[in-house]
N, C-alpha and C. Protein backbone atom coordinates (compact mmCIF):
# COMPACT_ATOMS: atom_id res chain seq x y z
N UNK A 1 7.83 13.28 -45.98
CA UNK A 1 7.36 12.00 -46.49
C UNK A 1 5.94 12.21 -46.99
N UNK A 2 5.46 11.61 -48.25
CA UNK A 2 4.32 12.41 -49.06
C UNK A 2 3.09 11.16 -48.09
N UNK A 3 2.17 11.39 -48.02
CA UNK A 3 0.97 10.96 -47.41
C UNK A 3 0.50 9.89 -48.65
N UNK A 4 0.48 8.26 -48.61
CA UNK A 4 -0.15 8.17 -49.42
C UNK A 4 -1.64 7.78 -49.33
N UNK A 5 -2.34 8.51 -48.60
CA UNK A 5 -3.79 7.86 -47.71
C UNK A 5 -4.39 8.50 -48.96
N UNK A 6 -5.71 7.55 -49.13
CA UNK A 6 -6.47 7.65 -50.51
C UNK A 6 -8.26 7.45 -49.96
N UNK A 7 -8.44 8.58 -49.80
CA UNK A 7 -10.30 8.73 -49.90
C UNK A 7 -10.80 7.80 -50.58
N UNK A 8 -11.27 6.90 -49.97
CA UNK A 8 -12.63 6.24 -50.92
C UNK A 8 -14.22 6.56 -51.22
N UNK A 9 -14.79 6.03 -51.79
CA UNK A 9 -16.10 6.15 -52.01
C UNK A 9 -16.98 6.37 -50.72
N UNK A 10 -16.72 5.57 -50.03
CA UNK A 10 -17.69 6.14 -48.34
C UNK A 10 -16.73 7.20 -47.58
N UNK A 11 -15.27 7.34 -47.77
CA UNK A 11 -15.35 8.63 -47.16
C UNK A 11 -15.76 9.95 -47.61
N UNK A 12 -15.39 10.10 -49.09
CA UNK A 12 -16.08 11.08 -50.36
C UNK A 12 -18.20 11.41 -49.94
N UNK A 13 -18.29 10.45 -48.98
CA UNK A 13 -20.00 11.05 -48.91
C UNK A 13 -20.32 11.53 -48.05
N UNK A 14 -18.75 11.77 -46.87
CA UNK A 14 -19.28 12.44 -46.04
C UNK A 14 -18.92 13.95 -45.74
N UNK A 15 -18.38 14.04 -47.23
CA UNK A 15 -17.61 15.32 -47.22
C UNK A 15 -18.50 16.61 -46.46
N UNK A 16 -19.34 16.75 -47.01
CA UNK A 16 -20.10 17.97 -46.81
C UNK A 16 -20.43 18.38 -45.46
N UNK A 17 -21.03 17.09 -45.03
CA UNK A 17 -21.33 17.06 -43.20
C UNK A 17 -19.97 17.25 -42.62
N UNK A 18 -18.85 17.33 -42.93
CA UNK A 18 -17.54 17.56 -42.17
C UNK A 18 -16.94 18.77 -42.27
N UNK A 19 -17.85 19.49 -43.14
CA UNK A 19 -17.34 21.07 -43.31
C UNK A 19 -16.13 21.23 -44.30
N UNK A 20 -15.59 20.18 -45.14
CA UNK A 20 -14.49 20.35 -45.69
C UNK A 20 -15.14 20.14 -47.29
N UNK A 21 -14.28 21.11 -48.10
CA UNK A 21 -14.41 21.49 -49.12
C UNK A 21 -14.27 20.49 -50.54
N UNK A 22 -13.77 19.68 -50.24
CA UNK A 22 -13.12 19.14 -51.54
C UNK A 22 -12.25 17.36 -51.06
N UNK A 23 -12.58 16.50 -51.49
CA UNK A 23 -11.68 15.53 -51.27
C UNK A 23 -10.61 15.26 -50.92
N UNK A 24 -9.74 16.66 -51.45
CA UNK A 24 -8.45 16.27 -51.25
C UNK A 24 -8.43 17.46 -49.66
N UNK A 25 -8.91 17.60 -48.85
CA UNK A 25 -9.00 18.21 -47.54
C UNK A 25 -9.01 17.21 -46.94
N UNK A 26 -10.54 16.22 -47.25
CA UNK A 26 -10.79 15.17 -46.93
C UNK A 26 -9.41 14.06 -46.15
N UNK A 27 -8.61 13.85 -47.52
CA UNK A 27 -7.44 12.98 -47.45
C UNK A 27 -6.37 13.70 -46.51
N UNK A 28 -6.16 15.14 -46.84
CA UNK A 28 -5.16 15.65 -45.91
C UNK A 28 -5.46 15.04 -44.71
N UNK A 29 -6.56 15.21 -44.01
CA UNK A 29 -7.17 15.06 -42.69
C UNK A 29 -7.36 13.75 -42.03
N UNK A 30 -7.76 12.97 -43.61
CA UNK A 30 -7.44 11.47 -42.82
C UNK A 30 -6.16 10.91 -42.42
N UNK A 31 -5.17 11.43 -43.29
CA UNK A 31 -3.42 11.44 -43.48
C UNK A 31 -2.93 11.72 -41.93
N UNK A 32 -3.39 12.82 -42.04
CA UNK A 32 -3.09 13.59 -40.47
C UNK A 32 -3.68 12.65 -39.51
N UNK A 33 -4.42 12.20 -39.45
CA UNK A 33 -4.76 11.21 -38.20
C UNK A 33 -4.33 9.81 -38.41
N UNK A 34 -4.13 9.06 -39.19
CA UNK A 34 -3.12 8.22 -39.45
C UNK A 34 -1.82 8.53 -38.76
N UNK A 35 -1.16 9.47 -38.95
CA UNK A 35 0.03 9.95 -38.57
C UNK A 35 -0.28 10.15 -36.83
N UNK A 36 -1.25 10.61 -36.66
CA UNK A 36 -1.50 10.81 -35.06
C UNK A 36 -1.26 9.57 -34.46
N UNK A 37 -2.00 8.31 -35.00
CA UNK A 37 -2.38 7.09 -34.60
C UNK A 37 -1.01 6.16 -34.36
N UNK A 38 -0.05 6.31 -35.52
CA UNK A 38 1.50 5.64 -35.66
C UNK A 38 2.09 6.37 -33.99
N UNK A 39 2.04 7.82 -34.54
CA UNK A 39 2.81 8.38 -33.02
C UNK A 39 1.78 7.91 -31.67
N UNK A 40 0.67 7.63 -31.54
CA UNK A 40 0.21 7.08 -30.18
C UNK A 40 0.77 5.79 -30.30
N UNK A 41 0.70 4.68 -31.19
CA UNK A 41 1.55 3.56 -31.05
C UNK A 41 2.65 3.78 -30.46
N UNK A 42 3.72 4.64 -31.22
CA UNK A 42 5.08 4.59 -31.01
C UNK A 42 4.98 4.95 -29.11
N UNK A 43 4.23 5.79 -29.01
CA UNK A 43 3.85 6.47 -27.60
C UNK A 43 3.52 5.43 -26.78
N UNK A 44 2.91 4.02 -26.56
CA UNK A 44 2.58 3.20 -25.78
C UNK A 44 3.89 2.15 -25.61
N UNK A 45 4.62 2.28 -27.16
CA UNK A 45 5.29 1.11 -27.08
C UNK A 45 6.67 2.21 -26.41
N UNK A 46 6.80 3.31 -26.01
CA UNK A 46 7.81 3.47 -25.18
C UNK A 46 7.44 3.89 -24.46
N UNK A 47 6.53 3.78 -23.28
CA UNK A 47 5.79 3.84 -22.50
C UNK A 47 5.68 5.36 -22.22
N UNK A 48 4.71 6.36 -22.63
CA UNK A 48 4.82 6.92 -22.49
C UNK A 48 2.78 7.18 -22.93
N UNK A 49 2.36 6.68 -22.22
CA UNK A 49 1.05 6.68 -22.28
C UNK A 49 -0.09 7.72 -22.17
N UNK A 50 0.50 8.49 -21.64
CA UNK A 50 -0.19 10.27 -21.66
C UNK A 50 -0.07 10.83 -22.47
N UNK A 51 0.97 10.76 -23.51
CA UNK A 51 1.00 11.90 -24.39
C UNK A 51 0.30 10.61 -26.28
N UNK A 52 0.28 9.33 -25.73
CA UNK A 52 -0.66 8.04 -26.85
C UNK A 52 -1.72 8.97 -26.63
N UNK A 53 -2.26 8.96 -25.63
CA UNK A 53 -3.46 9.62 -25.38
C UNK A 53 -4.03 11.07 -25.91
N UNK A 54 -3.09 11.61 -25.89
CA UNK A 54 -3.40 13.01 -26.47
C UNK A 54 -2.96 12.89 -28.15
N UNK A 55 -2.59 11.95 -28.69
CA UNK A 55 -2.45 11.46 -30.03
C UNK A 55 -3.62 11.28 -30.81
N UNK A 56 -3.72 9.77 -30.25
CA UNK A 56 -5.26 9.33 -30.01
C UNK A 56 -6.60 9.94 -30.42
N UNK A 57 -6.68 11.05 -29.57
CA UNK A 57 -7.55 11.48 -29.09
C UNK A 57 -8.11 12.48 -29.84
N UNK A 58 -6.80 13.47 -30.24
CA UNK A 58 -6.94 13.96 -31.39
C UNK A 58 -7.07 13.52 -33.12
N UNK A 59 -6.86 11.58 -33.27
CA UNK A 59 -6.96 11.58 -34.49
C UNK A 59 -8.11 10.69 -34.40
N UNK A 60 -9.21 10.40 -32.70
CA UNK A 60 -10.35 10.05 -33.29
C UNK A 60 -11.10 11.25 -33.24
N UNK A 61 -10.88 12.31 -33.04
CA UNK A 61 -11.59 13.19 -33.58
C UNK A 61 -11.59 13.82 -34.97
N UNK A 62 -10.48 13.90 -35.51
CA UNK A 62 -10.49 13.66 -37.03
C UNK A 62 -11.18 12.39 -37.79
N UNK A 63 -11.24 11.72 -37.08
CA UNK A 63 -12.16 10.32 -37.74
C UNK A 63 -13.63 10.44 -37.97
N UNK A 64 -14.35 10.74 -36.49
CA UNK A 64 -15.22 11.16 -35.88
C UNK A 64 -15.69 12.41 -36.94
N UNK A 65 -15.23 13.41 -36.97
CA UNK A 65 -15.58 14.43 -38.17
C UNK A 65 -15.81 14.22 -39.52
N UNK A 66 -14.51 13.30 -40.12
CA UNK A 66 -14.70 12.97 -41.33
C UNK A 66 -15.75 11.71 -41.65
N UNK A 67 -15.93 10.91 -40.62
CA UNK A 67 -16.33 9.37 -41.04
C UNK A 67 -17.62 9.13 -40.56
N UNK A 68 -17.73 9.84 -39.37
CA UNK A 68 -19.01 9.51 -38.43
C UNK A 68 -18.68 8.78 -37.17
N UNK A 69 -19.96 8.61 -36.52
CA UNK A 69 -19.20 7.43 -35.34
C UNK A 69 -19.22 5.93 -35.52
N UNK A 70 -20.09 5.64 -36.55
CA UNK A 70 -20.62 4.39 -36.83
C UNK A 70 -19.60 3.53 -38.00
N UNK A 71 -18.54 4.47 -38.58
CA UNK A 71 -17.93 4.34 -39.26
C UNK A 71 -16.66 2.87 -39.20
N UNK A 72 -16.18 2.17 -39.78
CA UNK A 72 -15.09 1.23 -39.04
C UNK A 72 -14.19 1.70 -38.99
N UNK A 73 -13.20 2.69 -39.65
CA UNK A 73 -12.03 3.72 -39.33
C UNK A 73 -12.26 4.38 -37.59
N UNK A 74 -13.12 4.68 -37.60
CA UNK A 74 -13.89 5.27 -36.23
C UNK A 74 -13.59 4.53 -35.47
N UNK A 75 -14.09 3.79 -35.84
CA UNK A 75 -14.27 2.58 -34.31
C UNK A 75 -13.14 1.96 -34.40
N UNK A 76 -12.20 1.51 -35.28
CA UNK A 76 -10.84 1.28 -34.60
C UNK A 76 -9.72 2.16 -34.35
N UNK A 77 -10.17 3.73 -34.32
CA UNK A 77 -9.84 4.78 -33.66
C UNK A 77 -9.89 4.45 -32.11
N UNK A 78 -11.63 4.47 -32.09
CA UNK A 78 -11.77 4.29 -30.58
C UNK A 78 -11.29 3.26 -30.38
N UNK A 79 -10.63 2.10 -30.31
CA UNK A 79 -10.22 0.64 -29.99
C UNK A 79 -8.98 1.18 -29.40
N UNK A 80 -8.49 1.77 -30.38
CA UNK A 80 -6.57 2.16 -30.21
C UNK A 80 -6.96 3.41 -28.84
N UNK A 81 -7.80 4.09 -28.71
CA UNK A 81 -7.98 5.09 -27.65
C UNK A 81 -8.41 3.89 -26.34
N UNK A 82 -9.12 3.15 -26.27
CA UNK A 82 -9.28 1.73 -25.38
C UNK A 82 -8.37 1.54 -24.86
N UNK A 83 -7.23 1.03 -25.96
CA UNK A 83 -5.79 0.56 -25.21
C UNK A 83 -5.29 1.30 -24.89
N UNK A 84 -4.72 3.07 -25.26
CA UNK A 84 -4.10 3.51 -24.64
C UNK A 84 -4.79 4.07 -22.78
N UNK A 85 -5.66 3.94 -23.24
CA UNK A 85 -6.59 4.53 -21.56
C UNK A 85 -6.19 2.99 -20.51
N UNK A 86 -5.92 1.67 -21.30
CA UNK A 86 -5.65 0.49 -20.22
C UNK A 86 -4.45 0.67 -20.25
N UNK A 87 -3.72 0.74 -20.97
CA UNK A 87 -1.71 1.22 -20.64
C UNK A 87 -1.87 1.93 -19.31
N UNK A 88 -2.56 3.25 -19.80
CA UNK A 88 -2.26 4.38 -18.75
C UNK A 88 -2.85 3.85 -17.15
N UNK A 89 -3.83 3.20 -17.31
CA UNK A 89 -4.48 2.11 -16.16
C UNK A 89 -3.44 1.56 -15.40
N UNK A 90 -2.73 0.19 -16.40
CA UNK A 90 -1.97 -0.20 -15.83
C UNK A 90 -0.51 0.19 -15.45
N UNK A 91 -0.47 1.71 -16.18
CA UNK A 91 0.63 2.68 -14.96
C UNK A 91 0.76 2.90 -14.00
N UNK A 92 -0.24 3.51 -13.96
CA UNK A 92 -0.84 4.16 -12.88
C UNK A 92 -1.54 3.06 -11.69
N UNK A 93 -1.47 1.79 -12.06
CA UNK A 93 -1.41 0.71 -11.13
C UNK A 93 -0.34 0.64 -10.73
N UNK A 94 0.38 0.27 -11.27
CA UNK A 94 2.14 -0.24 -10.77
C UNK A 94 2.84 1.20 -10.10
N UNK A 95 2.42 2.48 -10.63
CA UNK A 95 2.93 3.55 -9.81
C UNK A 95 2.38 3.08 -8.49
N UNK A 96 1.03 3.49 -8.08
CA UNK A 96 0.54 3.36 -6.84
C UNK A 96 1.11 1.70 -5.71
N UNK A 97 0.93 0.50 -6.86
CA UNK A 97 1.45 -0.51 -6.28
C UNK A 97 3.04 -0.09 -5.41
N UNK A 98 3.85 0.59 -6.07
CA UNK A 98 5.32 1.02 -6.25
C UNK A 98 5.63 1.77 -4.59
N UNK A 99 4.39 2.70 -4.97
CA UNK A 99 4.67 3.52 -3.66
C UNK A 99 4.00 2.66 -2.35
N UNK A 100 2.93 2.36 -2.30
CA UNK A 100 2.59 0.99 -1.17
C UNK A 100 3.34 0.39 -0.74
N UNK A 101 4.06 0.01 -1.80
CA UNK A 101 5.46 -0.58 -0.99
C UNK A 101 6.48 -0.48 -0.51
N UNK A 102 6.73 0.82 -1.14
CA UNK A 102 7.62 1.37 -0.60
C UNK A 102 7.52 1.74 0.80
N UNK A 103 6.23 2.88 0.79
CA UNK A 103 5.79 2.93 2.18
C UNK A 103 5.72 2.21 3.36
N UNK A 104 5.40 0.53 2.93
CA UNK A 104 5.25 -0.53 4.26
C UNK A 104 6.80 -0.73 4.19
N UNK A 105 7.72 -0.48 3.12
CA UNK A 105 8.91 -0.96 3.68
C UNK A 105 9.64 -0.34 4.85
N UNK A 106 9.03 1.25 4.41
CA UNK A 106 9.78 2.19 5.27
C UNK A 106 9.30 1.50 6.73
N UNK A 107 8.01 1.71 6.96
CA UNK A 107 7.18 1.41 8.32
C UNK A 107 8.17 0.11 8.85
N UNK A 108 8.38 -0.81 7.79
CA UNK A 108 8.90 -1.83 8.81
C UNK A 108 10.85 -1.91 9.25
N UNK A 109 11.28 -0.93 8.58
CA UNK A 109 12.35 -1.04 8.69
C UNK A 109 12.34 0.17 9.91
N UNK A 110 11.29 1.04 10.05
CA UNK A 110 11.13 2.09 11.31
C UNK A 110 10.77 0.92 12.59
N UNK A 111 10.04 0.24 12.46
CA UNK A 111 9.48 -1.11 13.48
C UNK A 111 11.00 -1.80 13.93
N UNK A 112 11.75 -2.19 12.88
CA UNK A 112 12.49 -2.97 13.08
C UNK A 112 13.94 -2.26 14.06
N UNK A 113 13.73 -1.10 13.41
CA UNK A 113 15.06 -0.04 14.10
C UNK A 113 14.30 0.17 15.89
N UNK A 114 13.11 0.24 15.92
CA UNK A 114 13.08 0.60 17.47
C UNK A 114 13.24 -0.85 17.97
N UNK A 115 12.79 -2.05 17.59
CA UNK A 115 12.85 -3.38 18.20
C UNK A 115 14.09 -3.55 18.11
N UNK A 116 15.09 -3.50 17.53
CA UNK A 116 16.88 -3.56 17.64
C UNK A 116 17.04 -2.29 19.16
N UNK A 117 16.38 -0.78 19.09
CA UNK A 117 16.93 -0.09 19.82
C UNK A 117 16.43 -0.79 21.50
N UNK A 118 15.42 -1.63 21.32
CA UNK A 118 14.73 -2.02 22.63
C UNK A 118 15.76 -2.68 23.44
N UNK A 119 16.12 -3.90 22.13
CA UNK A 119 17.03 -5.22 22.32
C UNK A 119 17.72 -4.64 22.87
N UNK A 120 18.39 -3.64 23.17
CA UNK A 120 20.21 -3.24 22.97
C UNK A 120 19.99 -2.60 24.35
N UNK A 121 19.10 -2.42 25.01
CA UNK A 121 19.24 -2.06 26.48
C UNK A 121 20.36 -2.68 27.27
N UNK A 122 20.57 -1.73 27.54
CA UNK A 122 21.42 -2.72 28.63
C UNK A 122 21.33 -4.00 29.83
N UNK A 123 21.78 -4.96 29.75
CA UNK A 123 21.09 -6.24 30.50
C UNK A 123 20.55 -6.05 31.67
N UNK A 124 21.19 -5.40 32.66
CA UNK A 124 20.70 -5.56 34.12
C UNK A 124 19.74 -4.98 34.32
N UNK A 125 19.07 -3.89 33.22
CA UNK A 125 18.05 -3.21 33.39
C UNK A 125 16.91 -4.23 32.69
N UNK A 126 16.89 -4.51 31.49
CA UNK A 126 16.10 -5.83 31.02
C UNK A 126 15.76 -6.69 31.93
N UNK A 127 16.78 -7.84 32.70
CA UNK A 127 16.65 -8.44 33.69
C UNK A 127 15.61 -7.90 34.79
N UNK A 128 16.36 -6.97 35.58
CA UNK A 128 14.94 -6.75 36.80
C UNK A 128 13.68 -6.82 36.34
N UNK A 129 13.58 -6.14 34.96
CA UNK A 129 12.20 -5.37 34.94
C UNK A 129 11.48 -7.21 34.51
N UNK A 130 12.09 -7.46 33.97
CA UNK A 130 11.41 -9.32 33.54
C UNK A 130 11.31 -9.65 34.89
N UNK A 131 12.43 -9.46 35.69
CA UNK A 131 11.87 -10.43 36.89
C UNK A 131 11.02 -10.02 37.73
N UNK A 132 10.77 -8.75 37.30
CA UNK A 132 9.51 -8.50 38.41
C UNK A 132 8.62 -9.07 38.02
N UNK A 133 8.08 -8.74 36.93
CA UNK A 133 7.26 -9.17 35.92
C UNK A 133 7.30 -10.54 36.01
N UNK A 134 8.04 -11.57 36.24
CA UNK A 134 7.89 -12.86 36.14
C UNK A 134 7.39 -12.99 38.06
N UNK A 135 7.62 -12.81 38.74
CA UNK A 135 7.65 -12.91 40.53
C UNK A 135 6.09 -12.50 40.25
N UNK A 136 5.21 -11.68 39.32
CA UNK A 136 4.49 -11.43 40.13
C UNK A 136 3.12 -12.14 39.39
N UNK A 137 3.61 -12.83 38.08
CA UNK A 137 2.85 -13.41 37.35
C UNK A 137 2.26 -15.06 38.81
N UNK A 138 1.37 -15.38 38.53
CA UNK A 138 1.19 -16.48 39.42
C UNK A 138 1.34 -17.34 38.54
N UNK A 139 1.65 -17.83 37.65
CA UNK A 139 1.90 -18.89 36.79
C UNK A 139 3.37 -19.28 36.64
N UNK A 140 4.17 -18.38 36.48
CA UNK A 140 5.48 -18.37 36.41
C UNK A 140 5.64 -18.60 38.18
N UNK A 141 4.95 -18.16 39.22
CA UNK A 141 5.28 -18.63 40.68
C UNK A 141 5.20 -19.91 41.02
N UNK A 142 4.37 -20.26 40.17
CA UNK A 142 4.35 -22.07 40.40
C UNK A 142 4.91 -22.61 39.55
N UNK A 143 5.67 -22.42 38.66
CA UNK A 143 6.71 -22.93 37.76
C UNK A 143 7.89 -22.69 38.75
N UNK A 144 7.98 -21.68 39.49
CA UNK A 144 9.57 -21.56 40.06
C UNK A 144 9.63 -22.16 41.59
N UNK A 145 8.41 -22.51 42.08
CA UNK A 145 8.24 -23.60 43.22
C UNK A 145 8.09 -25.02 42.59
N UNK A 146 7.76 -25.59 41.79
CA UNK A 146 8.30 -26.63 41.17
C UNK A 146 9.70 -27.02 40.57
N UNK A 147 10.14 -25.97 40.49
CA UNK A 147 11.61 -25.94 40.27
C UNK A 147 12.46 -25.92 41.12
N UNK A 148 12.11 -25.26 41.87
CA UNK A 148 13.09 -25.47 43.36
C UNK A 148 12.38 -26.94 44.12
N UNK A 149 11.45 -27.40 44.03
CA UNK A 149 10.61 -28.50 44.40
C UNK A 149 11.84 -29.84 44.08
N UNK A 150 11.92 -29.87 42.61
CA UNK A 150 12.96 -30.62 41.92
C UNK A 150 14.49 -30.58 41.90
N UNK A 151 15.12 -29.18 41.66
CA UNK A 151 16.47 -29.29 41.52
C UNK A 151 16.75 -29.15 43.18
N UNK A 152 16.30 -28.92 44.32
CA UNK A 152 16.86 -28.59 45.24
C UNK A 152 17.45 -29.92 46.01
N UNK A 153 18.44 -29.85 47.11
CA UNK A 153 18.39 -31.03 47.57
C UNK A 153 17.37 -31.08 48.48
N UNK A 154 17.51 -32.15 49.63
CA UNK A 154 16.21 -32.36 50.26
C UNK A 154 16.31 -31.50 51.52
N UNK A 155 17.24 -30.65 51.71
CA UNK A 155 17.63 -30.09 53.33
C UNK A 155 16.37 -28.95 52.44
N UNK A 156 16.70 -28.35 51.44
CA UNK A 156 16.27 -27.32 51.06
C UNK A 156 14.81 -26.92 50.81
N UNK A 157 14.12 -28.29 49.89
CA UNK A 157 13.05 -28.48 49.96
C UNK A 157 12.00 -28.35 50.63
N UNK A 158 12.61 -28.49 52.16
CA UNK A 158 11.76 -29.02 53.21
C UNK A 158 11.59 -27.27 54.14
N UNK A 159 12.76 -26.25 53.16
CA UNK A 159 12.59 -24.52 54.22
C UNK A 159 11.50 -24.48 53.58
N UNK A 160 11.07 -25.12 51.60
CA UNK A 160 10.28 -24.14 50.74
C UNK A 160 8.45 -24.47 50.99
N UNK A 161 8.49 -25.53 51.28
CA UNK A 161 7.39 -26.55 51.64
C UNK A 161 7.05 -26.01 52.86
């Protein structure tokens, strides 16, 4: 496909400072980074943001050579190098987000597997160990002398008293 990129008058003045010989070098070179710039597009819009970058990067340095830095070709070189460095940002966010979560999922589904393996004891062993644990709490002792206080009849009341 023939290049139809066309040197103008301000890029023609900076020929000399760019080391290139003749105008039509000039145009090859701007052509060529045009073409860099389409493939970093195409590169962001299929997400593939590392290799926009190395597109990029290489056709603001063709800019940069031919144009200067102060140049507006330049600088919306660097603009398009901007966005691809926030793509790659917000990859590399959602990767890290991705694995965070993954990670706490694991942790809680490891949490959740020993609290099922706890549950699943067998009862009579659960039981004692609560009731010791409850006999020796003093709060729960006066909950269970008020309880026998109440449900008992009165023959009974009167051994606990």
């Amino acid at each position: 496909m023939p290049c139809v990129c066309v040197a103008g008058p301000q890029e023609e003045a900076t020929l000399g400072s760019a080391g290139w010989t003749s105008p039509e070098d000039l145009t090859e070179q701007t052509c060529q980074a045009q073409h860099l710039e389409r493939l970093a597009q195409l590169c962001i819009m299929s997400k593939q943001p590392h290799l926009a970058l190395e597109y990029s990067g290489k056709a603001t340095k063709i800019h940069q050579r031919a144009f200067g830095n102060d140049h507006p070709i330049t600088a919306r070189s660097l603009e398009l190098m901007a966005t691809v460095y926030a793509e790659i940002g917000k990859t590399e966010y959602s990767d890290s987000l991705g694995q965070c979560v993954s990670a706490l999922s694991k942790r809680f589904a490891a949490a959740e597997s020993i609290r099922d393996t706890v549950h699943c004891l067998p009862t009579p062993h659960r039981e004692k160990h609560s009731e010791l644990r409850h006999r020796k709490d003093p709060h729960h002792q006066a909950e269970d002398l008020l309880k026998l206080k109440v449900s008992d009849p009165p023959a009974t009341r009167l051994k606990w008293l």
